[in-house]
PDB file of N, CA and C in Angstrom:
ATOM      1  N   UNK A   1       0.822  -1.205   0.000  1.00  0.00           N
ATOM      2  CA  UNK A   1       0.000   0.000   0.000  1.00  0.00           C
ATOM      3  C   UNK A   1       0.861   1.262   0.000  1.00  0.00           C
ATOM      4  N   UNK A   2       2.034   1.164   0.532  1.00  0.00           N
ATOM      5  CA  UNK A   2       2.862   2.492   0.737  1.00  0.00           C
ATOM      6  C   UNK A   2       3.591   2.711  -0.722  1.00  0.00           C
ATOM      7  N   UNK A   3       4.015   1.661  -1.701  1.00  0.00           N
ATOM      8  CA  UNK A   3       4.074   2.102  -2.862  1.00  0.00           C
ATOM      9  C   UNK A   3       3.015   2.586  -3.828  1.00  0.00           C
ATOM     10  N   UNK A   4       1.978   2.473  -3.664  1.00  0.00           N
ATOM     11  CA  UNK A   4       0.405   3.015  -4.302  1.00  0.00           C
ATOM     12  C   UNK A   4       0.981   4.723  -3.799  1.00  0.00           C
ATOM     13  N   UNK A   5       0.734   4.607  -2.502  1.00  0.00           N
ATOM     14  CA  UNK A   5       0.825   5.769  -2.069  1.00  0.00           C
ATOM     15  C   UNK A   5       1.923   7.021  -2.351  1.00  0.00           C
ATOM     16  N   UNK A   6       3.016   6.505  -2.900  1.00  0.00           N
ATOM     17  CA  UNK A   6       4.456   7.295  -3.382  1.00  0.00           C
ATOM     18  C   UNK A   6       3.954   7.656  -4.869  1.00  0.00           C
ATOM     19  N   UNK A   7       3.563   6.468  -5.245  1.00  0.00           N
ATOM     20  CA  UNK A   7       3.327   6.526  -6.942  1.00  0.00           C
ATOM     21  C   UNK A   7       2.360   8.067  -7.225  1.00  0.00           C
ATOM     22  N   UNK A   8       0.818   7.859  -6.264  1.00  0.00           N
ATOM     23  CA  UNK A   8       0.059   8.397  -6.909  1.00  0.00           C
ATOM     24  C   UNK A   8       0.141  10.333  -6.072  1.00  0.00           C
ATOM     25  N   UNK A   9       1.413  10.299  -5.286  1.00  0.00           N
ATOM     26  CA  UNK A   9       1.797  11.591  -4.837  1.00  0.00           C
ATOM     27  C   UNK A   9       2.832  12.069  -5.668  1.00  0.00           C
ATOM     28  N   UNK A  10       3.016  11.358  -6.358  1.00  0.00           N
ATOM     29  CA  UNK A  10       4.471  11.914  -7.574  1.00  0.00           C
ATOM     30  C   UNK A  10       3.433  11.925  -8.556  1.00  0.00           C
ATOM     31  N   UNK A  11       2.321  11.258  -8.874  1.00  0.00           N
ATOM     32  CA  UNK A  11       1.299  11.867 -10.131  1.00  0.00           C
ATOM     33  C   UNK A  11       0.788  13.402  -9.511  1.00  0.00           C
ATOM     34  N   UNK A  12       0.156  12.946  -8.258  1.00  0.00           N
ATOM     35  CA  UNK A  12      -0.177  14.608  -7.493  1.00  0.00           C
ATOM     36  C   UNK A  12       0.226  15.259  -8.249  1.00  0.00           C
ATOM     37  N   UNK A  13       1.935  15.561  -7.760  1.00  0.00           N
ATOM     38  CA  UNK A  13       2.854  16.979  -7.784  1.00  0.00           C
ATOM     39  C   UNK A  13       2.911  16.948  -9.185  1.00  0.00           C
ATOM     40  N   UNK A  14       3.921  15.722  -9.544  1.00  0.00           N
ATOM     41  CA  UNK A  14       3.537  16.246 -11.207  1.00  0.00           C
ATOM     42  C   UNK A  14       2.665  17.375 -11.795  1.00  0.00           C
ATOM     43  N   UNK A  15       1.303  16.583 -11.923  1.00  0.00           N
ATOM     44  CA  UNK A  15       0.201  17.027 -13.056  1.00  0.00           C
ATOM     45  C   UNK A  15      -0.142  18.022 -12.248  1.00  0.00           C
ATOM     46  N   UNK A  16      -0.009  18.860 -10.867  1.00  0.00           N
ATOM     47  CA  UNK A  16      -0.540  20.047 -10.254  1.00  0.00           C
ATOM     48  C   UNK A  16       0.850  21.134 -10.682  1.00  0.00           C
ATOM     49  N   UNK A  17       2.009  20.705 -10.946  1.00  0.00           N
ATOM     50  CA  UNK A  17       2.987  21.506 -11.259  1.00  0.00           C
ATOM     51  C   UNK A  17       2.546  21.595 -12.893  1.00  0.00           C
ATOM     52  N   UNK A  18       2.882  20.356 -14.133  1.00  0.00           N
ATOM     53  CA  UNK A  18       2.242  20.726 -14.889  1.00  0.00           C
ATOM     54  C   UNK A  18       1.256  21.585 -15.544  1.00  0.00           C
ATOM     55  N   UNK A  19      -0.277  21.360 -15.212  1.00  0.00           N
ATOM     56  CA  UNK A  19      -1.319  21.900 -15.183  1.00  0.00           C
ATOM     57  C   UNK A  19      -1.144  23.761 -14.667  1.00  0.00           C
ATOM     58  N   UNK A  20      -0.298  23.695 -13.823  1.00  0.00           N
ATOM     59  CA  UNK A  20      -0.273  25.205 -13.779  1.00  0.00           C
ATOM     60  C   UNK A  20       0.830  25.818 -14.459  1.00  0.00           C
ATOM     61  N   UNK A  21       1.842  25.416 -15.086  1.00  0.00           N
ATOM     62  CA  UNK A  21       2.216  25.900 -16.758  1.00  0.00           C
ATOM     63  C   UNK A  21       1.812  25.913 -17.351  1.00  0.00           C
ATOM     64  N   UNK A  22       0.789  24.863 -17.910  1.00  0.00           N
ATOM     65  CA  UNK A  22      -0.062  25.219 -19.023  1.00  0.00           C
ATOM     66  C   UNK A  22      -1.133  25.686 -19.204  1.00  0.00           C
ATOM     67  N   UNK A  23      -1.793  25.852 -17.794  1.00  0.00           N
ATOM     68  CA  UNK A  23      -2.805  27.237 -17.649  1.00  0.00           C
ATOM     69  C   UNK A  23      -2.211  28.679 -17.675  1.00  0.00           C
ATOM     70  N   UNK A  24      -0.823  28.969 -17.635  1.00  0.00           N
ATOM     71  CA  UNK A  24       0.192  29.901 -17.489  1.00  0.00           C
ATOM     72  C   UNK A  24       0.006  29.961 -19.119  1.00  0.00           C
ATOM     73  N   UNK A  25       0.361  29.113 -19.828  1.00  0.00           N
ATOM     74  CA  UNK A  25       1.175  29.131 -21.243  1.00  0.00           C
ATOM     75  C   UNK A  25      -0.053  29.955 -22.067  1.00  0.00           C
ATOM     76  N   UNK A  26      -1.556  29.364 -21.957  1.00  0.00           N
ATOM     77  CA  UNK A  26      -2.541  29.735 -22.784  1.00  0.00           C
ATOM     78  C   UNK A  26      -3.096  31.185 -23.010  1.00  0.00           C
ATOM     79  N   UNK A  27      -3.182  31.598 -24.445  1.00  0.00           N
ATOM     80  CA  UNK A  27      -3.735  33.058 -24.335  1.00  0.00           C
ATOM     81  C   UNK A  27      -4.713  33.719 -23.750  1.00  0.00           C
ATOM     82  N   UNK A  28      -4.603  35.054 -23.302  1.00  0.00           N
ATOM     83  CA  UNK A  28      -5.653  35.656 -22.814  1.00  0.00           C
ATOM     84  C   UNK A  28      -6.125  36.207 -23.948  1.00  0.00           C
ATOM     85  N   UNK A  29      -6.626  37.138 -23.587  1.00  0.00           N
ATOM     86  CA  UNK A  29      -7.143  38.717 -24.689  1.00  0.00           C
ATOM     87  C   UNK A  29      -5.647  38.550 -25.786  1.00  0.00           C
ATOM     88  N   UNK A  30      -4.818  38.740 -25.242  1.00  0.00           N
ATOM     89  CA  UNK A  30      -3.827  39.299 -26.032  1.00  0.00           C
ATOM     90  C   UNK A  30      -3.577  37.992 -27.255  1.00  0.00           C
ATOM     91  N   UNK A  31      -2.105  37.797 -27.698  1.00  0.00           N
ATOM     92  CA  UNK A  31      -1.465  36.858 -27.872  1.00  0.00           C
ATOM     93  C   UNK A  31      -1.174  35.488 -26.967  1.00  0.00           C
ATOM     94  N   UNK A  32      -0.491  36.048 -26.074  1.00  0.00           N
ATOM     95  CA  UNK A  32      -0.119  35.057 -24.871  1.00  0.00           C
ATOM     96  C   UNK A  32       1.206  34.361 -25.012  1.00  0.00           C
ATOM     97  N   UNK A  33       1.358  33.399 -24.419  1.00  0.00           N
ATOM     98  CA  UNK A  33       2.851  32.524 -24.358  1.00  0.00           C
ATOM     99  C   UNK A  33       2.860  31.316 -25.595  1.00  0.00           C
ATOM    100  N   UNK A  34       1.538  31.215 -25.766  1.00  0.00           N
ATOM    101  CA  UNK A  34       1.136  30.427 -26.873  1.00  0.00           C
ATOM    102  C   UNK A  34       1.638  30.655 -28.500  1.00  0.00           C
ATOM    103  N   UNK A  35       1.630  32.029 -28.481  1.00  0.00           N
ATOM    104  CA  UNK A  35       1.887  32.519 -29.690  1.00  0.00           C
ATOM    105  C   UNK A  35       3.653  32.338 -30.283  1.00  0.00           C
ATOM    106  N   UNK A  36       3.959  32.425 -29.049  1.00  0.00           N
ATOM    107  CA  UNK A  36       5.697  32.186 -29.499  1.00  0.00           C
ATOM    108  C   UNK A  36       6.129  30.953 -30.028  1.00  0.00           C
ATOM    109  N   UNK A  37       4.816  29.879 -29.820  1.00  0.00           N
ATOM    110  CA  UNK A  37       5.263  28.796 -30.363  1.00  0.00           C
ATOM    111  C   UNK A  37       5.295  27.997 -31.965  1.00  0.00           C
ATOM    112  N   UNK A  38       3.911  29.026 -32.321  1.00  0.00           N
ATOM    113  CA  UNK A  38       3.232  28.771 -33.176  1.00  0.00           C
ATOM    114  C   UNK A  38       3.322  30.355 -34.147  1.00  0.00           C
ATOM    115  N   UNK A  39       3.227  31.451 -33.987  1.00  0.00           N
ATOM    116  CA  UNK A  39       2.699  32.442 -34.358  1.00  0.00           C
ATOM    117  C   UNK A  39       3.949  33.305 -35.687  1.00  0.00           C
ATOM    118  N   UNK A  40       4.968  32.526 -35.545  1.00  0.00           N
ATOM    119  CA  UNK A  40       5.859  33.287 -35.977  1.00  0.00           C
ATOM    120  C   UNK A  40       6.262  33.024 -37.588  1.00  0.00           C
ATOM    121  N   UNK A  41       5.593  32.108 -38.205  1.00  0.00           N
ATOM    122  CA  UNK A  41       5.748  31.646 -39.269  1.00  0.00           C
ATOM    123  C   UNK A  41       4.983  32.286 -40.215  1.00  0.00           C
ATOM    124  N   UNK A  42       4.482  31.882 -41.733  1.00  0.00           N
ATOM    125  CA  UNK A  42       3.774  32.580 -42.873  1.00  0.00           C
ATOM    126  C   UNK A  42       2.607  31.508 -42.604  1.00  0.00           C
ATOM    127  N   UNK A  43       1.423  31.853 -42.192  1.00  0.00           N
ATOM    128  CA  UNK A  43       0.088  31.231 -42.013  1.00  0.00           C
ATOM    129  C   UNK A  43       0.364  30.959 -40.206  1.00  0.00           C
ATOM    130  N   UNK A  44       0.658  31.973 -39.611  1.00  0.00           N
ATOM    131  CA  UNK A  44       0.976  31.903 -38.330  1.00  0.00           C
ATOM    132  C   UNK A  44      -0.749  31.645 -37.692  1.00  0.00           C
ATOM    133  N   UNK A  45      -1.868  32.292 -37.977  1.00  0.00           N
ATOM    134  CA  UNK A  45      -2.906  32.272 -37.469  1.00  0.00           C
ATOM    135  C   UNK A  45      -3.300  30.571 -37.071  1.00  0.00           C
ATOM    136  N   UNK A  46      -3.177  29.617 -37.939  1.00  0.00           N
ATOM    137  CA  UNK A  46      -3.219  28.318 -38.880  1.00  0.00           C
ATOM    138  C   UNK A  46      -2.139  27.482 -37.594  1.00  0.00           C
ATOM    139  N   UNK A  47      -0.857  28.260 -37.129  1.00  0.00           N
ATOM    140  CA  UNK A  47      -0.053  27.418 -36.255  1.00  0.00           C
ATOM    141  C   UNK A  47      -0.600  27.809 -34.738  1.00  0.00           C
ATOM    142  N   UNK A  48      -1.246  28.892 -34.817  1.00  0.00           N
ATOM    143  CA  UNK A  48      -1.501  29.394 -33.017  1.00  0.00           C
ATOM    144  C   UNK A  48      -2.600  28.463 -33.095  1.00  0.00           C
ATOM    145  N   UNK A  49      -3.532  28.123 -33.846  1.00  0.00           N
ATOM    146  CA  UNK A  49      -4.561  27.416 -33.177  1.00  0.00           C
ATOM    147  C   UNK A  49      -4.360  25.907 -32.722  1.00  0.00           C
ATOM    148  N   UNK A  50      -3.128  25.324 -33.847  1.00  0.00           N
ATOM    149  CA  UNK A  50      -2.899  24.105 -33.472  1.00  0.00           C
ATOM    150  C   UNK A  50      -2.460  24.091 -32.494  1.00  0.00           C
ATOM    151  N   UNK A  51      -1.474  25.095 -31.866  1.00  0.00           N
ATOM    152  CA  UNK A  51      -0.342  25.297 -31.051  1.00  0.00           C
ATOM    153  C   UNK A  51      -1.692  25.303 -29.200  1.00  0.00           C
ATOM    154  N   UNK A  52      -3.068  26.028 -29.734  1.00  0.00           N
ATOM    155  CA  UNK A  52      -3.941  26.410 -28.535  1.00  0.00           C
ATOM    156  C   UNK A  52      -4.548  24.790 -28.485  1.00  0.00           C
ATOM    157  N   UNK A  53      -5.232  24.430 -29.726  1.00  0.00           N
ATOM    158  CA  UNK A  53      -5.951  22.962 -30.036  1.00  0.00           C
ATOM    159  C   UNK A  53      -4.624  22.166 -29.162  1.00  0.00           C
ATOM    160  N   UNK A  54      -3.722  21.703 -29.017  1.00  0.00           N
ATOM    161  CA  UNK A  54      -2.592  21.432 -28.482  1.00  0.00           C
ATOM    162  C   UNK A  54      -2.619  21.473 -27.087  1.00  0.00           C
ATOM    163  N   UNK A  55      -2.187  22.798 -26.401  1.00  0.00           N
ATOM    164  CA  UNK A  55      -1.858  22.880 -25.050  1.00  0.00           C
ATOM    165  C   UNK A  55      -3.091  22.812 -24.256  1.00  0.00           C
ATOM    166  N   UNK A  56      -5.174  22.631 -25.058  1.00  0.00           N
ATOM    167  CA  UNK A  56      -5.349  22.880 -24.238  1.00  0.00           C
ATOM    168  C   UNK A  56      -5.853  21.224 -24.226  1.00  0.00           C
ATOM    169  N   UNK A  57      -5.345  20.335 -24.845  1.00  0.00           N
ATOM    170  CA  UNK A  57      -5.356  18.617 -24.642  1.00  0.00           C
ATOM    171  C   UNK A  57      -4.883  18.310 -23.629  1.00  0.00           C
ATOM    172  N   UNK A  58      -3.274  19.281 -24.021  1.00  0.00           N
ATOM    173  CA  UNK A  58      -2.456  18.683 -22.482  1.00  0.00           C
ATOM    174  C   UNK A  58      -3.052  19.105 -21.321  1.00  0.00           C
ATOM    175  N   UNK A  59      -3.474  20.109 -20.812  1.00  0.00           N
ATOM    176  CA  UNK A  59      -4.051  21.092 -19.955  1.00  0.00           C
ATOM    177  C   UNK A  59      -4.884  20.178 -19.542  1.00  0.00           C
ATOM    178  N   UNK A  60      -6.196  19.470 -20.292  1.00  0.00           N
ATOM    179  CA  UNK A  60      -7.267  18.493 -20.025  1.00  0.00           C
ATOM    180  C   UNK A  60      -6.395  17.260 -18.902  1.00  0.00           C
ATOM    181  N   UNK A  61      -5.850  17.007 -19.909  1.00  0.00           N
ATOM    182  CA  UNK A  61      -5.118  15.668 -19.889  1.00  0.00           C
ATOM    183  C   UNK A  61      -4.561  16.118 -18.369  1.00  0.00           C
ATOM    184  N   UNK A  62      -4.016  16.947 -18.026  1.00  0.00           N
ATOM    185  CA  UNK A  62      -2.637  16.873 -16.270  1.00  0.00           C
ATOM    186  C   UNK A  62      -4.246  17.079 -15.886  1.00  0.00           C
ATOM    187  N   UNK A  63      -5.345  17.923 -16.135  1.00  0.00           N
ATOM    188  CA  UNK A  63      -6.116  18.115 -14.998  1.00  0.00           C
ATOM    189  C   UNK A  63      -6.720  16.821 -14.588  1.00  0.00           C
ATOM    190  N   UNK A  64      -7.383  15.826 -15.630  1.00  0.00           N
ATOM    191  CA  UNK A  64      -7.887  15.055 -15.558  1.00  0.00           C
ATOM    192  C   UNK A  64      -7.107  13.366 -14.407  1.00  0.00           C
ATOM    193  N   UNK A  65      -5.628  13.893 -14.424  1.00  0.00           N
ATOM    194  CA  UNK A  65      -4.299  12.845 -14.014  1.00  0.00           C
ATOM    195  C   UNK A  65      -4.866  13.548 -12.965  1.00  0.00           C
ATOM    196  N   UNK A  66      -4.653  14.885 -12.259  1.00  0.00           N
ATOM    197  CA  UNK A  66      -4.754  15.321 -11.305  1.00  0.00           C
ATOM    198  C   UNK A  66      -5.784  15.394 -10.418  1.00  0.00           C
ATOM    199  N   UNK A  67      -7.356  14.947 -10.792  1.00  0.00           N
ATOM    200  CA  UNK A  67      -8.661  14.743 -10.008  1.00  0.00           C
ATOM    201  C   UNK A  67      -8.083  13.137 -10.112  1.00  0.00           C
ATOM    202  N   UNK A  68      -7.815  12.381 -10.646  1.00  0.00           N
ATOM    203  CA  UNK A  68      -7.859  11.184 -10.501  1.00  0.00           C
ATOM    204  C   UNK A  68      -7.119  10.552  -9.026  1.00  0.00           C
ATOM    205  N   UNK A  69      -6.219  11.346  -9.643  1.00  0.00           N
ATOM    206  CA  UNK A  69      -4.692  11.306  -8.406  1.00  0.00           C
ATOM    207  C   UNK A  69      -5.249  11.756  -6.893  1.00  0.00           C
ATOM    208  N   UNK A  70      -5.939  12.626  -6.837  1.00  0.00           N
ATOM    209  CA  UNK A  70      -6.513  13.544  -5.558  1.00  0.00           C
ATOM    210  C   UNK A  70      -7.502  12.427  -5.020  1.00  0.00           C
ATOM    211  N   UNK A  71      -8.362  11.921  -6.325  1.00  0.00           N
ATOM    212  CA  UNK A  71      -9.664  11.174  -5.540  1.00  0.00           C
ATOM    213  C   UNK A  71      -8.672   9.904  -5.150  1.00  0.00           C
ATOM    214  N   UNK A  72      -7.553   9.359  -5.904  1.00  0.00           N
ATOM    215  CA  UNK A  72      -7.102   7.693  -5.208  1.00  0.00           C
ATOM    216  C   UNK A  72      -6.622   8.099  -3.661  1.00  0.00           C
ATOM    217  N   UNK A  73      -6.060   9.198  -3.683  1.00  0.00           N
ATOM    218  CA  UNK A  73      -5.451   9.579  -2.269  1.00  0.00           C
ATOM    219  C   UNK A  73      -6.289   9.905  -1.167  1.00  0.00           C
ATOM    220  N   UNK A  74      -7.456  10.438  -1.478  1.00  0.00           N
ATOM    221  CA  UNK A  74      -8.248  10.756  -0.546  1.00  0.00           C
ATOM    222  C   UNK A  74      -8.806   9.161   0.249  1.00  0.00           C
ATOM    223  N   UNK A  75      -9.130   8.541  -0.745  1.00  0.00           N
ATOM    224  CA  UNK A  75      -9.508   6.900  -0.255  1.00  0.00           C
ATOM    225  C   UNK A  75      -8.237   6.239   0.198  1.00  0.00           C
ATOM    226  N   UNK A  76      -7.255   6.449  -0.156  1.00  0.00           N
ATOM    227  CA  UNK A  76      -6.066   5.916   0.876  1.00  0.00           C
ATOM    228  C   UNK A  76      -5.882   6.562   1.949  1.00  0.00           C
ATOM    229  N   UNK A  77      -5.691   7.911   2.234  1.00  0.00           N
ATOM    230  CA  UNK A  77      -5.442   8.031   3.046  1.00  0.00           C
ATOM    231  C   UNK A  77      -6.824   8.186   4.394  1.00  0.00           C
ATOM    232  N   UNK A  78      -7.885   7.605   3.542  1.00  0.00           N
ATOM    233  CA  UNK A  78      -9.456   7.753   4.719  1.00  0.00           C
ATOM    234  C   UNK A  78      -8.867   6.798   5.987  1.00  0.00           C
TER     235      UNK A  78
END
């Protein structure tokens, strides 16, 4: 049980460190951090969206690791 428990606190930190870069990375109003990745080329409009379609999968993806991770721990550690 105490290796369950290491595993799914290194998913924790992970995907809660993750997840808040890539809520960091995504545009506001403006451009954003997003744009530097994608924006700088000829049909730049065409790369920011893949570049947004993109970060906000990953974004899904750590949040989704990260409720998972929270709910196994909460039942371990009840």
């Amino acid at each position: 049980m105490d290796v369950l428990k290491y595993i799914m606190l290194v998913f924790f930190f992970l995907s809660s460190i993750s997840m808040t870069v890539f809520v960091l990375l995504h545009s506001g109003r403006g451009g954003g951090m997003s744009s530097l990745f994608g924006g700088a080329s000829v049909g730049g409009a065409a790369g920011t969206q893949i570049v947004q379609k993109n970060l906000d999968r990953i974004t899904i993806a750590s949040a989704v690791i990260f409720v998972v991770s929270t709910l196994v721990l909460i039942f371990i550690y009840k």
